[in-house]
N, C-alpha and C. Protein backbone atom coordinates (compact mmCIF):
# COMPACT_ATOMS: atom_id res chain seq x y z
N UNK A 1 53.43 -23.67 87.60
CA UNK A 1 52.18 -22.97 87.48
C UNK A 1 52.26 -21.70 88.33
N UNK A 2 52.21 -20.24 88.00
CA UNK A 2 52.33 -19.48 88.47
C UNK A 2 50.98 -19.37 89.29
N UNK A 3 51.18 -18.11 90.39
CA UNK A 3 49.73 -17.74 91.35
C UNK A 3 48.42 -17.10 90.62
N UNK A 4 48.64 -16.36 89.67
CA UNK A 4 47.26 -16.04 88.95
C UNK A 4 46.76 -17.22 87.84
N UNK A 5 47.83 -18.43 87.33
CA UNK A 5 46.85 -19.32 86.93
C UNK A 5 46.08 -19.97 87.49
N UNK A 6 46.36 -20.36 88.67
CA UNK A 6 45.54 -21.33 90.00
C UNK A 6 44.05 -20.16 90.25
N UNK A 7 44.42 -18.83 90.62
CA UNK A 7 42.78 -18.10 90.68
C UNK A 7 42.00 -18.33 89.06
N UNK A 8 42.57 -18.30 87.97
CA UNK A 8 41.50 -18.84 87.28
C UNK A 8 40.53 -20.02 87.07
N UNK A 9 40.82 -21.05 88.28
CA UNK A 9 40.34 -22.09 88.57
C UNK A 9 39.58 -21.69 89.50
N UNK A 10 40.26 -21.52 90.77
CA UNK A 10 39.94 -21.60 92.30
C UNK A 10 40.19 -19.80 92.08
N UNK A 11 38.46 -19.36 92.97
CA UNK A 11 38.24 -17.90 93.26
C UNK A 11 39.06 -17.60 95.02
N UNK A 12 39.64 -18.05 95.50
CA UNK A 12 39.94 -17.99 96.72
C UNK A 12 41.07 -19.42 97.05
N UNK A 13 41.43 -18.67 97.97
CA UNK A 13 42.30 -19.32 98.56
C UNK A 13 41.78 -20.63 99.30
N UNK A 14 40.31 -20.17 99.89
CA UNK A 14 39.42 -21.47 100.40
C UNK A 14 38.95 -21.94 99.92
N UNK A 15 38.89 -21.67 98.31
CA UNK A 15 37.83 -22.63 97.28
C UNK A 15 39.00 -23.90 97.14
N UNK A 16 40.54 -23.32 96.76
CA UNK A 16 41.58 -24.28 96.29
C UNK A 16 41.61 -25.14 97.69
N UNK A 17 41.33 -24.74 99.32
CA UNK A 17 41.88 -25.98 100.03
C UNK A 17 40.25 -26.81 100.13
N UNK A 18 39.14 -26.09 99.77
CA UNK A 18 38.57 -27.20 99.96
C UNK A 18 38.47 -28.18 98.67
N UNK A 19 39.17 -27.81 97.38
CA UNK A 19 39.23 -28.55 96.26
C UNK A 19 40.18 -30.03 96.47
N UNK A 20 41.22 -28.81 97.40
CA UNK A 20 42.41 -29.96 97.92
C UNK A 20 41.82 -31.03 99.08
N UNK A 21 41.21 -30.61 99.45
CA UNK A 21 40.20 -31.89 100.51
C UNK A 21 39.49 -32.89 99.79
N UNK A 22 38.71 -32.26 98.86
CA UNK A 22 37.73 -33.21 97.82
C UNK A 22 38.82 -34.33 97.36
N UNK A 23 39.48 -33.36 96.43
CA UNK A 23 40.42 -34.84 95.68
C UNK A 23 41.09 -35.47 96.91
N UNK A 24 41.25 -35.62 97.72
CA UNK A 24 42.39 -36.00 98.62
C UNK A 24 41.58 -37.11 100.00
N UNK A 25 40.90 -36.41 100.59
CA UNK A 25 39.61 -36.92 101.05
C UNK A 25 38.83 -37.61 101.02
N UNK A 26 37.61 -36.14 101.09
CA UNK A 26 36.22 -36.59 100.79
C UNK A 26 35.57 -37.21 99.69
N UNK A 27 36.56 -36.58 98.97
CA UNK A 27 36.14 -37.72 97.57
C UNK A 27 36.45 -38.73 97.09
N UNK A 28 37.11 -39.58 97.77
CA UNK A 28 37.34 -40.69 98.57
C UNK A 28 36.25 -41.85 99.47
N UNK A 29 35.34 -41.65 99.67
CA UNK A 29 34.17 -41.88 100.92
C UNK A 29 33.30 -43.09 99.96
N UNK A 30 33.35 -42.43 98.69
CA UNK A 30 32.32 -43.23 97.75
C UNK A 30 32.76 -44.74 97.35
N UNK A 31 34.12 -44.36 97.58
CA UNK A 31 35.42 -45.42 97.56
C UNK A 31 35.07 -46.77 98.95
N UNK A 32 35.52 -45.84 99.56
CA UNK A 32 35.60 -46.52 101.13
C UNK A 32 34.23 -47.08 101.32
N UNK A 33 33.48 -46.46 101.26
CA UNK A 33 31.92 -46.92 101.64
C UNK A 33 31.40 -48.60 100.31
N UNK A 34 31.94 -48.54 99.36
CA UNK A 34 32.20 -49.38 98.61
C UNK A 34 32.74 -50.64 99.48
N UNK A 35 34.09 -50.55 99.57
CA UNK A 35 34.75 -51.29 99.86
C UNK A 35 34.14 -51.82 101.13
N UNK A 36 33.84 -51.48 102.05
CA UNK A 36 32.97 -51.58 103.44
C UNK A 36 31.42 -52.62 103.14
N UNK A 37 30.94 -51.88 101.84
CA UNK A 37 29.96 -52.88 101.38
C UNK A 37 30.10 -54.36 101.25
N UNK A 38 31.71 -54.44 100.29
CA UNK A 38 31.70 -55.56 99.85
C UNK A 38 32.66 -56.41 100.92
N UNK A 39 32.93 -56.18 101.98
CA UNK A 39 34.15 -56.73 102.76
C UNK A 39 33.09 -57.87 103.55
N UNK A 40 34.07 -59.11 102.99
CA UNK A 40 33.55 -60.19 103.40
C UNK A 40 34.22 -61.12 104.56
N UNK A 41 35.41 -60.58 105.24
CA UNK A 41 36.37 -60.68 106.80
C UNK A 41 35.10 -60.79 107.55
N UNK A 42 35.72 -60.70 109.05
CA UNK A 42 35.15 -60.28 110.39
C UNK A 42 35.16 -59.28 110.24
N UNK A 43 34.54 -58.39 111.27
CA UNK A 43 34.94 -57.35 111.50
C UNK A 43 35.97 -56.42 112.01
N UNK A 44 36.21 -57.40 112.97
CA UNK A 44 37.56 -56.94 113.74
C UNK A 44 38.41 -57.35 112.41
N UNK A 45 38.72 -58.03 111.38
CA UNK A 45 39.23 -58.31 109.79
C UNK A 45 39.03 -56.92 109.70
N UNK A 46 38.14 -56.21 109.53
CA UNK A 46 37.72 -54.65 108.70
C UNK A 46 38.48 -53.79 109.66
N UNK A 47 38.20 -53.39 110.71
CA UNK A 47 38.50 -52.73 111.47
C UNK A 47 40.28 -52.56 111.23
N UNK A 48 41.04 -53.39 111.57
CA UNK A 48 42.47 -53.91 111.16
C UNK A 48 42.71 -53.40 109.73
N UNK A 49 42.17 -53.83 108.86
CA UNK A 49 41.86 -53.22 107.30
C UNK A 49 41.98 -51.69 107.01
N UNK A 50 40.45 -51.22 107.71
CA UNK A 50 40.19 -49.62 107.77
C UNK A 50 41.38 -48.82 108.36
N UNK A 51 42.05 -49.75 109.24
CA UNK A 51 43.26 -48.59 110.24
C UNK A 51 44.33 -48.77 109.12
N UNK A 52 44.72 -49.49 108.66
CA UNK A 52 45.95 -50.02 108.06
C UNK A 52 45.80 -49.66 106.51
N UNK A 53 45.07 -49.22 106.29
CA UNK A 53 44.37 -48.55 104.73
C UNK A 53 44.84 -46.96 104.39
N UNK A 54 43.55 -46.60 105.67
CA UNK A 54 43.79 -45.18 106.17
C UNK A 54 44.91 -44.73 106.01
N UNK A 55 46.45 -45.35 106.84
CA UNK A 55 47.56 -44.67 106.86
C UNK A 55 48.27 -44.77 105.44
N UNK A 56 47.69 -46.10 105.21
CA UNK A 56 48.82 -46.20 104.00
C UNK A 56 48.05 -45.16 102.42
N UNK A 57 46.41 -44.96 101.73
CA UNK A 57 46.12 -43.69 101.39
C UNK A 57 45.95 -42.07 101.91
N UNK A 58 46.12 -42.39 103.23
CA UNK A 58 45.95 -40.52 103.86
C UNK A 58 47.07 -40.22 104.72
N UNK A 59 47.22 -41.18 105.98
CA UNK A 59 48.11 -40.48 106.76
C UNK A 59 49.43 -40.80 106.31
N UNK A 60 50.15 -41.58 105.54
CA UNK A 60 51.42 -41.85 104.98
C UNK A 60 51.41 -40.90 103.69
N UNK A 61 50.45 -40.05 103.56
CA UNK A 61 50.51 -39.16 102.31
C UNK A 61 50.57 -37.57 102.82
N UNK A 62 51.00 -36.91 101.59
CA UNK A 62 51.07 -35.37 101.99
C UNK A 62 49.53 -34.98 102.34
N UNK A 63 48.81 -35.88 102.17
CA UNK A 63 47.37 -35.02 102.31
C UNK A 63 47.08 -35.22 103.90
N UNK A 64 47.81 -36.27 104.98
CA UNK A 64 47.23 -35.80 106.54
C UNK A 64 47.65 -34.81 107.21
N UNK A 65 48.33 -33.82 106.09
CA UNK A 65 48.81 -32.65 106.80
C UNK A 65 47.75 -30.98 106.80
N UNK A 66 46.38 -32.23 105.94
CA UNK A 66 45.14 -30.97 106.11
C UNK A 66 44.50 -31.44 107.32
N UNK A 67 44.36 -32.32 107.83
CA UNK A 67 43.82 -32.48 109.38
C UNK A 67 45.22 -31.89 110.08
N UNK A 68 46.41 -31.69 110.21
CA UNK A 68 46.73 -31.07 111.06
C UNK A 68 46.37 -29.54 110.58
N UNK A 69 46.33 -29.27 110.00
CA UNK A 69 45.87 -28.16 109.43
C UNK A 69 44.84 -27.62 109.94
N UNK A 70 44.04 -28.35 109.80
CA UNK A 70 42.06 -27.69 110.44
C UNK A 70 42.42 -28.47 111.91
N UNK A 71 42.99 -29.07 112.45
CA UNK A 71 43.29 -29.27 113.86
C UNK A 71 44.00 -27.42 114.86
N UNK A 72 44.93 -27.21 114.05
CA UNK A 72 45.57 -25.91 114.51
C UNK A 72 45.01 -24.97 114.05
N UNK A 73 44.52 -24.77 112.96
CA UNK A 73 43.72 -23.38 112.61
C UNK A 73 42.20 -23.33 112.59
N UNK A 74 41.41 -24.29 112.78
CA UNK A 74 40.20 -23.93 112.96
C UNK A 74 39.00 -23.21 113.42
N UNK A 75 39.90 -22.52 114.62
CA UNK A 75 39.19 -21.32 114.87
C UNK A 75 39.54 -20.01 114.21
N UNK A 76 40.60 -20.06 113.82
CA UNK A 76 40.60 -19.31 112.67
C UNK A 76 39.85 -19.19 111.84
N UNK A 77 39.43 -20.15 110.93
CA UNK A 77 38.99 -20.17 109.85
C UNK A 77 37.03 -20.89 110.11
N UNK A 78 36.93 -20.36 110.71
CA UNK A 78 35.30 -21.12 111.15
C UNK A 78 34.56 -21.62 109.73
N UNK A 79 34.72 -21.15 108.74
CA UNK A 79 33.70 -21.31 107.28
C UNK A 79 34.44 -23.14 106.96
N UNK A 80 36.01 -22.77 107.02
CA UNK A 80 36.35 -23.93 106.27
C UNK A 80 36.29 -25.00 107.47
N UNK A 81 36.45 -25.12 108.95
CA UNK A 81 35.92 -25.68 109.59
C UNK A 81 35.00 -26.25 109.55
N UNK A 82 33.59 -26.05 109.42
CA UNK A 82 32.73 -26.13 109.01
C UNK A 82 32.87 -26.94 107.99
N UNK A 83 33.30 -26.82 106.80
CA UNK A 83 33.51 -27.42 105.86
C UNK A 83 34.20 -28.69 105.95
N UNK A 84 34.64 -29.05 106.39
CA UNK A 84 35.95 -30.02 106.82
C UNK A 84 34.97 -30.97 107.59
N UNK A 85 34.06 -30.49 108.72
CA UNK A 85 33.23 -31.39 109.38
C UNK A 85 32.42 -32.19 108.64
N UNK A 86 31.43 -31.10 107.55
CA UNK A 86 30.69 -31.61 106.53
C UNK A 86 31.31 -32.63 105.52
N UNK A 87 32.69 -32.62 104.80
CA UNK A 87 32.59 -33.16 104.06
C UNK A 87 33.86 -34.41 104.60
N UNK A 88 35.01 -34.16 105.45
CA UNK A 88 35.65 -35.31 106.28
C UNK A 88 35.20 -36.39 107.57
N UNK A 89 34.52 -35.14 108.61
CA UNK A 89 34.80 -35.59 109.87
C UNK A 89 33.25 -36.29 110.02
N UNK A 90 32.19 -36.04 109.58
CA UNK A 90 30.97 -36.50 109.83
C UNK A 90 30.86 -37.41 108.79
N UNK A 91 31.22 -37.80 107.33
CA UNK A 91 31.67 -39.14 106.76
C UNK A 91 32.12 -40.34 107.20
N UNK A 92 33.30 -39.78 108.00
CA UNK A 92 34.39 -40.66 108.47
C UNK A 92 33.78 -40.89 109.56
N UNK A 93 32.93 -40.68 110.40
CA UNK A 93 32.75 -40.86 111.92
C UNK A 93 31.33 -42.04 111.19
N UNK A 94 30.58 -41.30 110.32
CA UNK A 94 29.49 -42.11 110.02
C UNK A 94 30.07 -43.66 109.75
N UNK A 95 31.11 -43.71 108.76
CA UNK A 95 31.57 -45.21 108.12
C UNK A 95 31.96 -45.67 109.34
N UNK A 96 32.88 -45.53 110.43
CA UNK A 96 33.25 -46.04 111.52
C UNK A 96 31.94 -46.48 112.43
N UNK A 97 31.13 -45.81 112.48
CA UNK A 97 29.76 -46.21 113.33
C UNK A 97 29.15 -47.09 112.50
N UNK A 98 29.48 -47.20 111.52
CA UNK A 98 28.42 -48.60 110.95
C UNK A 98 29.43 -50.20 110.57
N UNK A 99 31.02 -49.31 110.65
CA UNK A 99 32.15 -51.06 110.79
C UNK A 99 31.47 -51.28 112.61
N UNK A 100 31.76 -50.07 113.41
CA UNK A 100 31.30 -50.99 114.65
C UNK A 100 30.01 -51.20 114.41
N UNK A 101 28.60 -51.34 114.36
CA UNK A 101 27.36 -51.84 114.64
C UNK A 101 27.28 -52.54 113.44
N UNK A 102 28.30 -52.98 112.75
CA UNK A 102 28.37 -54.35 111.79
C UNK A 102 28.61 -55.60 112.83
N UNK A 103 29.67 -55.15 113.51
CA UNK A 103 30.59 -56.12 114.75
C UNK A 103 29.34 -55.83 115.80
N UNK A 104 28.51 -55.45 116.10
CA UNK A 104 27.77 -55.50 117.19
C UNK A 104 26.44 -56.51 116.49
N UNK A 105 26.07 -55.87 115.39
CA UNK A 105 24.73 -56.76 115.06
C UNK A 105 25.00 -58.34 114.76
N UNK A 106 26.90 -58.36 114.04
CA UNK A 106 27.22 -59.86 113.86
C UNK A 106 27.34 -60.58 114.91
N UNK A 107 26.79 -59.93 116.26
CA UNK A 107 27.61 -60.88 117.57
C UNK A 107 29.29 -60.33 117.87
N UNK A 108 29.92 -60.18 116.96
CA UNK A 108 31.16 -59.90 117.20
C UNK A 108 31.75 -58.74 118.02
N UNK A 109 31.41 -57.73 118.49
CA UNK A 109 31.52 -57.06 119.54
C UNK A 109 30.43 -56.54 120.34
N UNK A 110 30.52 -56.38 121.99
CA UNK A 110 29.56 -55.88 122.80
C UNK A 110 28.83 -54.44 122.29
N UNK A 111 27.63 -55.22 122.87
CA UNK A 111 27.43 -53.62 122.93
C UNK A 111 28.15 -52.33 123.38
N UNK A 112 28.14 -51.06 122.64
CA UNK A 112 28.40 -50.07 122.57
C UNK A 112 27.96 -49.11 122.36
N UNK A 113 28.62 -47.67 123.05
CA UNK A 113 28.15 -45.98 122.97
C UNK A 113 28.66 -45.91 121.85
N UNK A 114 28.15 -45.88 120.38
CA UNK A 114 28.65 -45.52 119.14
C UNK A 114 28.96 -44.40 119.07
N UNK A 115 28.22 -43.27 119.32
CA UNK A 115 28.45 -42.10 119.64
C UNK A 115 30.13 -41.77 119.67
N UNK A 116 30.61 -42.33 121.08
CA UNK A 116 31.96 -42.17 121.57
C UNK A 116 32.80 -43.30 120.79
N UNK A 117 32.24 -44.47 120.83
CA UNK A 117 33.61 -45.86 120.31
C UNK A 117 34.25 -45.74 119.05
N UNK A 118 33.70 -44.66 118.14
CA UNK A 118 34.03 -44.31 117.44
C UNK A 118 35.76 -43.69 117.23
N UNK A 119 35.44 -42.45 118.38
CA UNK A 119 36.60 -42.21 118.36
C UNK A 119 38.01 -42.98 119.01
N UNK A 120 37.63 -44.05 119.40
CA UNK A 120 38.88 -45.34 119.80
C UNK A 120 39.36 -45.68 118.52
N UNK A 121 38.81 -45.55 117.17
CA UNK A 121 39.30 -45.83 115.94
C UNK A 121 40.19 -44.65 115.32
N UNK A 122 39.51 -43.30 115.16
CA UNK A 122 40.12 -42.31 114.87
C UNK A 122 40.72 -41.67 115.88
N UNK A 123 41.15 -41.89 116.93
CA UNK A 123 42.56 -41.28 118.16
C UNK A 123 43.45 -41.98 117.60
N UNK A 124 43.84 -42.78 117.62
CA UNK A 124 44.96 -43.12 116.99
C UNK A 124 45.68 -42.95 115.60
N UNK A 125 44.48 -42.47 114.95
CA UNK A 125 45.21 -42.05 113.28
C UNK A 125 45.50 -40.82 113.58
N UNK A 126 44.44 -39.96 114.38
CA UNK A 126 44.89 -38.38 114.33
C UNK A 126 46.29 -38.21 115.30
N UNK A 127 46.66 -39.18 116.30
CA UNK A 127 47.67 -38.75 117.05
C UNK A 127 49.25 -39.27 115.91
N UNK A 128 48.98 -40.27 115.05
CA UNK A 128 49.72 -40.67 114.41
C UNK A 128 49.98 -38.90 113.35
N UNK A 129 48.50 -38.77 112.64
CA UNK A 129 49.06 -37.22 112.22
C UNK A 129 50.03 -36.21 112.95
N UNK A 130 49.56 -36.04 113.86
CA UNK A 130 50.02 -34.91 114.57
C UNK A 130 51.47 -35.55 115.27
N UNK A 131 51.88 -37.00 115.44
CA UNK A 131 53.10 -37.35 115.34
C UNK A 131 53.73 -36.83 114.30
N UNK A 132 53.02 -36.70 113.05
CA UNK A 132 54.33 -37.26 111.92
C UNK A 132 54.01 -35.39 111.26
N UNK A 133 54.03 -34.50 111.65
CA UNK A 133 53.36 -33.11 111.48
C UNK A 133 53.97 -32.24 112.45
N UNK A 134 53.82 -33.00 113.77
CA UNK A 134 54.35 -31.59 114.98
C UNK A 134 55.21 -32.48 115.90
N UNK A 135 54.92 -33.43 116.46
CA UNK A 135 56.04 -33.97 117.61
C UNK A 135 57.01 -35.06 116.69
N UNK A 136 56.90 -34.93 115.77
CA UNK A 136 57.33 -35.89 114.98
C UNK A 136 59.50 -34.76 115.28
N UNK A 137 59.08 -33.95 115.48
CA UNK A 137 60.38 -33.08 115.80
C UNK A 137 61.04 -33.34 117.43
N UNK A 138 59.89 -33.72 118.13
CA UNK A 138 60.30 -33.42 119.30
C UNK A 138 61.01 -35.20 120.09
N UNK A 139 60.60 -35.68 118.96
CA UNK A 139 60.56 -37.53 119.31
C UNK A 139 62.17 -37.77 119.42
N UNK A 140 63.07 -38.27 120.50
CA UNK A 140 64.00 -38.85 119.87
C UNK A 140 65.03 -39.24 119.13
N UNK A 141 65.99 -39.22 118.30
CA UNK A 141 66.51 -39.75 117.05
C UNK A 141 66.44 -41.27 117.34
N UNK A 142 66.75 -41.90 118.64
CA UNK A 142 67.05 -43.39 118.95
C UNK A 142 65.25 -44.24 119.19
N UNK A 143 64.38 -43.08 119.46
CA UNK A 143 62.81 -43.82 119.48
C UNK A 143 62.21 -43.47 118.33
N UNK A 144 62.42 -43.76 117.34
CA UNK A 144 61.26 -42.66 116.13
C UNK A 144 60.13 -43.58 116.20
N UNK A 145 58.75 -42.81 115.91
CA UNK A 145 57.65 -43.71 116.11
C UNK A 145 57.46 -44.52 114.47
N UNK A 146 57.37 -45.87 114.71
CA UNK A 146 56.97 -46.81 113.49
C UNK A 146 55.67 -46.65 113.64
N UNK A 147 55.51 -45.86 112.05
CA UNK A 147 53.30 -46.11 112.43
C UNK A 147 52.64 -47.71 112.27
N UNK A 148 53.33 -48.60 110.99
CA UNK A 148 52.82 -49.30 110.91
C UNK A 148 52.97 -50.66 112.78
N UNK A 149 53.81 -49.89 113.52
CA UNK A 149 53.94 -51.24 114.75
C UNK A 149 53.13 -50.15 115.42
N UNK A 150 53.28 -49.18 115.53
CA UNK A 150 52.13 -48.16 116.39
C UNK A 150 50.59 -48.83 116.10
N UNK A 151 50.10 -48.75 114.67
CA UNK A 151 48.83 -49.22 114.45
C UNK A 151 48.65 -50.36 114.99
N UNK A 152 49.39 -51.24 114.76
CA UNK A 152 49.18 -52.83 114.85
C UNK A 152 48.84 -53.23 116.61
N UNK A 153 49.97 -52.09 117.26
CA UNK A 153 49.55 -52.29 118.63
C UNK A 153 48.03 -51.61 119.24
N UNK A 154 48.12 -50.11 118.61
CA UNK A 154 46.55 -50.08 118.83
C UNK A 154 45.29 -50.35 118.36
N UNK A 155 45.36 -51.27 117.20
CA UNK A 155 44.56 -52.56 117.06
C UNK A 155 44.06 -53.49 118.05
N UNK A 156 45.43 -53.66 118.42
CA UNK A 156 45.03 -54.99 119.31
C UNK A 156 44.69 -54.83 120.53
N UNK A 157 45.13 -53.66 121.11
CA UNK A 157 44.18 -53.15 122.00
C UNK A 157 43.05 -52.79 122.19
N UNK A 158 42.66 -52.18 121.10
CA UNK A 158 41.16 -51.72 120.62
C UNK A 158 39.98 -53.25 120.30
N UNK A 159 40.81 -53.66 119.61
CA UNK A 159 39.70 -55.17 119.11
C UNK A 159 39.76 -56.18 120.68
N UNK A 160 41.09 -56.20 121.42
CA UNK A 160 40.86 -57.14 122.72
C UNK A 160 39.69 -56.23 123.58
N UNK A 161 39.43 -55.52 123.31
CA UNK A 161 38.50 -54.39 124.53
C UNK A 161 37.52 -54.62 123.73
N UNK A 162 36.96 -54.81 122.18
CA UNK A 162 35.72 -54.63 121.75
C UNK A 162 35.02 -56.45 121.19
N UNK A 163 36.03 -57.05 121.37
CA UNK A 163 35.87 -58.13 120.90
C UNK A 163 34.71 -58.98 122.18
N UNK A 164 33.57 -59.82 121.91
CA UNK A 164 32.78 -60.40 122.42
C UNK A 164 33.34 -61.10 123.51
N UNK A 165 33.25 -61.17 124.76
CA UNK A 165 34.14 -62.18 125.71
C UNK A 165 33.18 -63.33 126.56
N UNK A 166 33.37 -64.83 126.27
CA UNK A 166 32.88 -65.74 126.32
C UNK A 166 32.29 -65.58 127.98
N UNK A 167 33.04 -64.76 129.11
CA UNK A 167 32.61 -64.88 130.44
C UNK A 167 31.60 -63.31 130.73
N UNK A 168 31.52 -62.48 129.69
CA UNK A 168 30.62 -61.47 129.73
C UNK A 168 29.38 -61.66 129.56
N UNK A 169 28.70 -60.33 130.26
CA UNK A 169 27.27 -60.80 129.86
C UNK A 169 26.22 -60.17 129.01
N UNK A 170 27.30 -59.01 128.50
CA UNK A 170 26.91 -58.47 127.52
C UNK A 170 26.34 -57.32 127.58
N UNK A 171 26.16 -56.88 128.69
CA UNK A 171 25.30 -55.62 129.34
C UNK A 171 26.46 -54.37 129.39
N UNK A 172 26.25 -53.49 128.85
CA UNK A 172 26.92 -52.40 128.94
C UNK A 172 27.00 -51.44 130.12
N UNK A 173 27.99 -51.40 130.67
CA UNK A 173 28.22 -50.55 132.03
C UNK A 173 28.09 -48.96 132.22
C-alpha cells in the first residue's frame, strides 16, 4: 500500500495512530469489560487472568510498542496524549479499580487507596513494555527477561500483599 493510499483513509498522520490505538486497544475495553462481567474465579483468579491476558493480547504483540510510544513522546505530541489517556489509560485504570473493589467488597482483599493500587497492576506490564522496547537491548545475553516467570512472580507478590490476612485487622494504615 503506497503513502497517498493510507491519506485517503486517515487525514493525518494522528488520525492513522489513533485509528491504530482503536483497533489495537481501546477497542478492545468492550471486550475486557465483558469478560470481567462474566468471570466467575476469585479475584485474585481475575487479577492473575487480567495480567496474564494483557501480555499475551497487547504486550506480547506489536501493538505495546504504542505505550512505549506515548511513554517517550508525549510531550511532544500533547493532542495525541491526551488522546491516549481518554481512550487507553483512564479505561484501563477504570477496569483495574473495579477487579480491585470486586476483591475488596468480596472480603477478598483489604481495604485500599484505589486511586494508587491500581497502579501495582499496571507497573509491571508497562515495565515489561519498556523491557521488551528499550532495555530489552541493554539486558544480558545470559539473563534475558522471561515475561511470562516475570508476571507470575509479580503476581504473587502483588496478591500476597493484597490478599485478606487472617491476623489483620483490616484498617488501612
Amino acid at each position: 500500500m503506497s503513502k497517498g493510499t493510507l491519506f485517503l483513509y486517515f487525514p493525518s498522520k494522528e488520525e492513522l495512530f489513533k485509528a491504530v490505538v482503536r483497533e489495537n486497544i481501546s477497542g478492545r475495553f468492550a471486550e475486557w469489560t465483558q469478560e470481567f462481567e462474566e468471570f466467575e474465579g476469585s479475584t485474585s483468579e481475575m487479577v492473575r487472568y487480567c495480567m496474564r491476558v494483557w501480555w499475551e493480547r497487547i504486550g506480547a504483540t506489536r501493538a505495546s510498542g504504542i505505550t512505549k510510544l506515548m511513554i517517550s513522546e508525549a510531550s511532544n505530541f500533547p493532542e495525541l496524549a491526551a488522546f491516549y489517556r481518554q481512550e487507553v489509560i483512564r479505561p484501563g485504570t477504570e477496569l483495574m479499580r473495579r477487579i480491585l473493589l470486586r476483591g475488596i467488597e468480596r472480603g477478598e482483599f483489604r481495604d485500599l487507596d484505589l486511586d494508587y493500587a491500581v497502579f501495582s497492576i499496571v507497573a509491571p506490564m508497562v515495565f515489561l513494555i519498556m523491557a521488551k522496547h528499550s532495555l530489552g537491548a541493554c539486558v544480558a545475553q545470559d539473563t534475558p527477561l522471561d515475561p511470562e516467570r516475570y508476571l507470575d512472580a509479580q503476581i504473587d507478590t502483588l496478591l500476597l500483599g493484597l490478599c485478606v490476612r487472617p491476623d489483620a485487622k483490616g484498617a488501612r494504615a
